[in-house]
C-alpha atoms as a PDB file:
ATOM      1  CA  UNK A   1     -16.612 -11.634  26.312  1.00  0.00           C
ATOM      2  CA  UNK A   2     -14.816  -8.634  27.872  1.00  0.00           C
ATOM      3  CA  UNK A   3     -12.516  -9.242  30.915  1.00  0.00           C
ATOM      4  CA  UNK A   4     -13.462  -6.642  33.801  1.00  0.00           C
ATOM      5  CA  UNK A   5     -10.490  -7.608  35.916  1.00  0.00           C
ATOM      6  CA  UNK A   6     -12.514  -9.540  38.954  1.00  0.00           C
ATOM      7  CA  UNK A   7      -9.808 -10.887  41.739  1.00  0.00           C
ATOM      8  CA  UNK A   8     -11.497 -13.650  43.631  1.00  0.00           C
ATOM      9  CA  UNK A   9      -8.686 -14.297  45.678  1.00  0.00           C
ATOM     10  CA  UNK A  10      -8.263 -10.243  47.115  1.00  0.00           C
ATOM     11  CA  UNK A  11     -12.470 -10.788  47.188  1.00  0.00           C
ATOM     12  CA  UNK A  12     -12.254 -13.971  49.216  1.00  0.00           C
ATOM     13  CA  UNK A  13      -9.504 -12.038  51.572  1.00  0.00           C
ATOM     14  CA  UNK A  14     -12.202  -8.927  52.156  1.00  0.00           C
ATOM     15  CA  UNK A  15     -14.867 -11.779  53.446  1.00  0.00           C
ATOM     16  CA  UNK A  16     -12.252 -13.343  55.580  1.00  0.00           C
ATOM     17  CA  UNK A  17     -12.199 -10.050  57.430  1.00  0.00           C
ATOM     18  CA  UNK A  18     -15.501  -9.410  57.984  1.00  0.00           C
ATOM     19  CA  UNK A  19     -17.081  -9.456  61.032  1.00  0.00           C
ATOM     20  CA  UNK A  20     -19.103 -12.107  61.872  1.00  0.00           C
ATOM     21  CA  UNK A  21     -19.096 -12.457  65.719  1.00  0.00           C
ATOM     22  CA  UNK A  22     -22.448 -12.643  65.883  1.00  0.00           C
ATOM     23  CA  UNK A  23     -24.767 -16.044  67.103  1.00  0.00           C
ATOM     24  CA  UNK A  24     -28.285 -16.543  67.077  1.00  0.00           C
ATOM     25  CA  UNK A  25     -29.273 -17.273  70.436  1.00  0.00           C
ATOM     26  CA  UNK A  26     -31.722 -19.347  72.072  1.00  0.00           C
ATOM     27  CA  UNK A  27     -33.078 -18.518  75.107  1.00  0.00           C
ATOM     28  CA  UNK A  28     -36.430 -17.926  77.825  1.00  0.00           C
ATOM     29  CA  UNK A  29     -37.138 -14.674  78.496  1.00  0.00           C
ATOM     30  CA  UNK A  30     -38.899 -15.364  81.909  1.00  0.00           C
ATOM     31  CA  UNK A  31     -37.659 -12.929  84.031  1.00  0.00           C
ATOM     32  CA  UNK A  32     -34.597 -14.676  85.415  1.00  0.00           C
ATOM     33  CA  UNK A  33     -31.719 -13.148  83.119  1.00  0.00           C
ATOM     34  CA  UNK A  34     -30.981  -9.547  83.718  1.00  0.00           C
ATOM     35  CA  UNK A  35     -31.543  -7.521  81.260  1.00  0.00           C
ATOM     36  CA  UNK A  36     -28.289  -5.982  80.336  1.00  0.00           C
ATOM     37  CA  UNK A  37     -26.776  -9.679  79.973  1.00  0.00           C
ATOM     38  CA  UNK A  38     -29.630  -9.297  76.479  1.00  0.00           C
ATOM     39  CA  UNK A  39     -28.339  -5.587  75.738  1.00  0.00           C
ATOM     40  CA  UNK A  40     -25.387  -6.796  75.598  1.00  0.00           C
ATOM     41  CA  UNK A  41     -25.436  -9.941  73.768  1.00  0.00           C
ATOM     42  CA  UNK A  42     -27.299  -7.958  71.230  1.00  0.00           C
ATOM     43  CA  UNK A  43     -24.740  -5.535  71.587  1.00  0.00           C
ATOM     44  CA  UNK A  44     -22.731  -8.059  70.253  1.00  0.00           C
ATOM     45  CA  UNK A  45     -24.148  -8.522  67.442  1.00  0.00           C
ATOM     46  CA  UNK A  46     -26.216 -11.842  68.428  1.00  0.00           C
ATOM     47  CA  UNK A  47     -30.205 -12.316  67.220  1.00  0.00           C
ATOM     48  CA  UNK A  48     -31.949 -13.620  70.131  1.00  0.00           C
ATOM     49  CA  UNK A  49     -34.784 -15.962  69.856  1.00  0.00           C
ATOM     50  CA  UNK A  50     -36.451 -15.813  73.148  1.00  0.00           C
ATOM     51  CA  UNK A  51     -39.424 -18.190  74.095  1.00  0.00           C
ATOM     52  CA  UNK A  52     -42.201 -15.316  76.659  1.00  0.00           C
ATOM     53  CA  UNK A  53     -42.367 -16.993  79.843  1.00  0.00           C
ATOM     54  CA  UNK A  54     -44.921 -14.801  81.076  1.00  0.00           C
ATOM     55  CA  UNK A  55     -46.141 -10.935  80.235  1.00  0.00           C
ATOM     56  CA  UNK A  56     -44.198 -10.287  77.437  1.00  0.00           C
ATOM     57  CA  UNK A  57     -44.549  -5.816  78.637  1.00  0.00           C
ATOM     58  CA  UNK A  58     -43.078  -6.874  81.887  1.00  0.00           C
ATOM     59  CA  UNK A  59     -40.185  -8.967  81.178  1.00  0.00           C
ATOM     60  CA  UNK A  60     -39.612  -7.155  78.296  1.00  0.00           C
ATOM     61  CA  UNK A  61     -39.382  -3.524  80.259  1.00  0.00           C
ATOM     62  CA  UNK A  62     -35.483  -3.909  81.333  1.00  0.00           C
ATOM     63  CA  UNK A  63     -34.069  -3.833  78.221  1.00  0.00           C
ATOM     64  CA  UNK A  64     -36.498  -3.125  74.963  1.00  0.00           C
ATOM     65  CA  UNK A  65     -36.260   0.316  75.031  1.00  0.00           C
ATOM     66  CA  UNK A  66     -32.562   0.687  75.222  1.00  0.00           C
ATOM     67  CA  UNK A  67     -32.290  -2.005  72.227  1.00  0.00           C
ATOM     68  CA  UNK A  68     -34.224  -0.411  70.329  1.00  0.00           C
ATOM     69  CA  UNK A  69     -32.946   3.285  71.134  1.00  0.00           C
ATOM     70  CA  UNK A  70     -29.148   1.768  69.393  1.00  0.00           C
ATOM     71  CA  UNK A  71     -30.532   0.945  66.557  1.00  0.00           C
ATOM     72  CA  UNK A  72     -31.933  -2.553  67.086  1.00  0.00           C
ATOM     73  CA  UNK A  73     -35.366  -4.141  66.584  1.00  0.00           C
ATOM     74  CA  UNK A  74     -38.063  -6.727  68.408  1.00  0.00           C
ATOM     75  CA  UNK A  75     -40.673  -8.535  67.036  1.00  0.00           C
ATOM     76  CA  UNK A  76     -43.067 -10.369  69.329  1.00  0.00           C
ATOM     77  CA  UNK A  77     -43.907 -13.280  66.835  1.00  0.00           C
ATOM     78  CA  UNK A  78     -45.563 -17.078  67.888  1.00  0.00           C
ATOM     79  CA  UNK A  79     -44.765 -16.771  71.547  1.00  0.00           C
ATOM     80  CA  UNK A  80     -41.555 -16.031  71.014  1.00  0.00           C
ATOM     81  CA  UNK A  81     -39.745 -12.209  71.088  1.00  0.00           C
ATOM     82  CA  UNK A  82     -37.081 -11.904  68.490  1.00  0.00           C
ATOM     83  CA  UNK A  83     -34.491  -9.261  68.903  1.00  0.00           C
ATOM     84  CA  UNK A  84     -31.704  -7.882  66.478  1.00  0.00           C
ATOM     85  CA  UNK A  85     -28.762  -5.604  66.812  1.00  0.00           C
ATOM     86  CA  UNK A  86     -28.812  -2.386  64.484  1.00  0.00           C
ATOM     87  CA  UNK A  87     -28.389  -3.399  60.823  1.00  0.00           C
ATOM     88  CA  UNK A  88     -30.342  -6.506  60.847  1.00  0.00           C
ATOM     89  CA  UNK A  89     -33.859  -6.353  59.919  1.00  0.00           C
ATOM     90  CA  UNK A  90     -36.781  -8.345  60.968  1.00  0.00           C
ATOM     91  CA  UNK A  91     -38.213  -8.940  57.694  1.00  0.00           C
ATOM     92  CA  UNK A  92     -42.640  -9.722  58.627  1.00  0.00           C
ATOM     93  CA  UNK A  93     -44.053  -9.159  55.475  1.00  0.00           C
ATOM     94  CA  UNK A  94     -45.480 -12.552  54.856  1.00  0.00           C
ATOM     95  CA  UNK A  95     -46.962 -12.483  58.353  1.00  0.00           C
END
């Protein structure tokens, strides 16, 4: 067996400084948190999982576009509206 020269330690030191500030969070999306308090969380880097409270178009209007404009995505999925930052997909194919 050849020896290709793998360093787990300087490998475990590159994960160590990733960036993983990101949180999923849980929330209601009823129309009583503004919407740049979601740009920015997503901003962030957090996944929300928001439970619709209502007309998902309406509450939705104050920040969707703008999310989705950077990069990020939204899928409307079981009553509840999922959002991501850029670089993390919403994977639906077994929908």
């Amino acid at each position: 067996m050849s020896d290709f020269g793998l360093d787990l330690t300087r490998a475990e030191e590159e994960l160590d400084d990733l960036d993983t500030a990101g949180e999923v969070v849980l929330g209601v999306l009823d129309g009583s948190t503004d919407g740049q308090e979601w740009i920015d969380a997503v901003e962030s880097g957090d996944v929300l999982v928001l439970a619709v409270d209502g007309d998902l178009n309406r509450l939705a209007a104050g920040f969707a576009r703008e999310i989705r404009d950077r990069g990020g995505s939204l899928t409307h999925f079981r009553g509840f509206l999922v959002v991501t930052p850029e670089g993390v997909d919403i994977d639906t194919d077994r929908l």
